[in-house]
Protein backbone atom coordinates (compact mmCIF):
# COMPACT_ATOMS: atom_id res chain seq x y z
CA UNK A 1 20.29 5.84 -26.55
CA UNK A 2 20.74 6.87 -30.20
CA UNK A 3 20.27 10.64 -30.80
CA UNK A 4 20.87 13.28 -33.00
CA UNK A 5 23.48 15.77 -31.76
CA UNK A 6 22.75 19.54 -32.65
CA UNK A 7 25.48 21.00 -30.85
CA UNK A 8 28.11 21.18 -27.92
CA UNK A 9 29.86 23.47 -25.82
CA UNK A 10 32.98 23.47 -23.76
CA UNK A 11 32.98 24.23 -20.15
CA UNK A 12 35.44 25.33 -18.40
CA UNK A 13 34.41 27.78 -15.02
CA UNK A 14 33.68 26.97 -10.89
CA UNK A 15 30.56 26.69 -9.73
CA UNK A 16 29.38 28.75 -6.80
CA UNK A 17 30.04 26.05 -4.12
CA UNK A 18 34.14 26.65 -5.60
CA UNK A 19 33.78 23.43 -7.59
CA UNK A 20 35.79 23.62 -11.12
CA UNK A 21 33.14 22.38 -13.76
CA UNK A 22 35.25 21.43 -16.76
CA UNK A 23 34.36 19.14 -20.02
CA UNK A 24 31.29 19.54 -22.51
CA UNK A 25 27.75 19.10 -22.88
CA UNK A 26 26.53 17.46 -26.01
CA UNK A 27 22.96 19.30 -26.88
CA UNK A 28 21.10 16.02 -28.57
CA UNK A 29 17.47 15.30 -29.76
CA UNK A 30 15.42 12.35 -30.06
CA UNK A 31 12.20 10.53 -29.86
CA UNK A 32 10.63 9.47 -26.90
CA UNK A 33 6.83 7.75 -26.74
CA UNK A 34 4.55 9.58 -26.17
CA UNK A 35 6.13 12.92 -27.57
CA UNK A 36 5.21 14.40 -30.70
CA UNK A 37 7.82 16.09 -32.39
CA UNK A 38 11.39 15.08 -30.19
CA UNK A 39 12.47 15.31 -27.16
CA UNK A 40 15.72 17.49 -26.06
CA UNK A 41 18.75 16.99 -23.70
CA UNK A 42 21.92 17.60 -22.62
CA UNK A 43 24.77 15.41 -21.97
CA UNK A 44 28.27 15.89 -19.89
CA UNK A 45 31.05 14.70 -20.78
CA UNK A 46 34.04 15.31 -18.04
CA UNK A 47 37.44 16.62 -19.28
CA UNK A 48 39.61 13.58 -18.33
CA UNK A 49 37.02 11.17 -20.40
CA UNK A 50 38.32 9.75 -23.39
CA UNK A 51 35.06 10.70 -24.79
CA UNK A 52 35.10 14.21 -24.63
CA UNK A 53 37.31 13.98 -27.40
CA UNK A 54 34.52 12.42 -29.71
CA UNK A 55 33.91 14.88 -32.84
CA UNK A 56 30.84 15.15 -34.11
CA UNK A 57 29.11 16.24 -37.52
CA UNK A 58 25.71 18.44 -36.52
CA UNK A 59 22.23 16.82 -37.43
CA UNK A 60 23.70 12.84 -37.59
CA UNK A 61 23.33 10.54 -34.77
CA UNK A 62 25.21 8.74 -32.90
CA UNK A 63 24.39 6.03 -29.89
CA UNK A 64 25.60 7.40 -26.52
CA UNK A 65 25.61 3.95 -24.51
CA UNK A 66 25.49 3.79 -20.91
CA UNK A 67 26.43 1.25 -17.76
CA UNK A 68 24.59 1.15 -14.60
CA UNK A 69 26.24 0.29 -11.73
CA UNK A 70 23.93 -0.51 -8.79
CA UNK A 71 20.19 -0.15 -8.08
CA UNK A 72 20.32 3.28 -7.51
CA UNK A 73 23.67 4.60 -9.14
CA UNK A 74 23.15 7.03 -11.92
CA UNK A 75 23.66 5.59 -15.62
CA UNK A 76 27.79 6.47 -16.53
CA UNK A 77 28.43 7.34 -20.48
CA UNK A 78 30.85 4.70 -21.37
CA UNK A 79 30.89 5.00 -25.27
CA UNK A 80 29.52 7.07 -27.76
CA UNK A 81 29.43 4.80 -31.31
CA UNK A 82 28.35 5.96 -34.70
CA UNK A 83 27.14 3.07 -37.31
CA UNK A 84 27.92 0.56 -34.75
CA UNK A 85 31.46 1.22 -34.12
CA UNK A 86 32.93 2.99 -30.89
CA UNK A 87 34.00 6.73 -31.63
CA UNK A 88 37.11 6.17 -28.80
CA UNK A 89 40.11 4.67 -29.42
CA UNK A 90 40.69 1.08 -27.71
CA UNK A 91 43.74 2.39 -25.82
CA UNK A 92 41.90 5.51 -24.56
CA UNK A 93 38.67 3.71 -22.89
CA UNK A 94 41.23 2.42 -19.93
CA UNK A 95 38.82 4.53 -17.46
């Protein structure tokens, strides 16, 4: 999914059923069909990914790519490239 990131925060607090929450959401745009203008999201990253480590420069974008595992398993962030190349080192995408 390529998208333009616009800003991230860091999260680090437990939610109300006592489950610690910790790692970042990614704030991106981008366009959809049938949208005018662009659509908006957020993406979360957890703190033991190798990609929460992934800097980013506001307003360029970047192509968050995603496995599915399953027929119903919910898409997993595996790499996040910019201009074709992977944003994680080799030795850190061992998860």
């Amino acid at each position: 999914m390529l998208a333009k990131v616009i800003g991230t925060r860091d999260l680090d607090f437990k939610a109300s059923d006592g489950k610690e929450i910790k790692g970042k959401q990614i704030f991106v745009a981008y366009h959809q069909d049938g949208v005018s203008g662009e659509m908006v999201d957020k993406i979360f990253v957890n703190h033991d990914s190798p990609l929460v480590d992934v800097s980013y420069k506001f307003g360029d974008e970047y192509d968050f790519v995603y496995e599915i595992h399953g027929f119903r398993s919910k898409p997993q962030l595996i790499d996040i490239k910019k201009d074709g190349k992977s944003l994680v080192s080799p030795l850190s995408k061992a998860f």
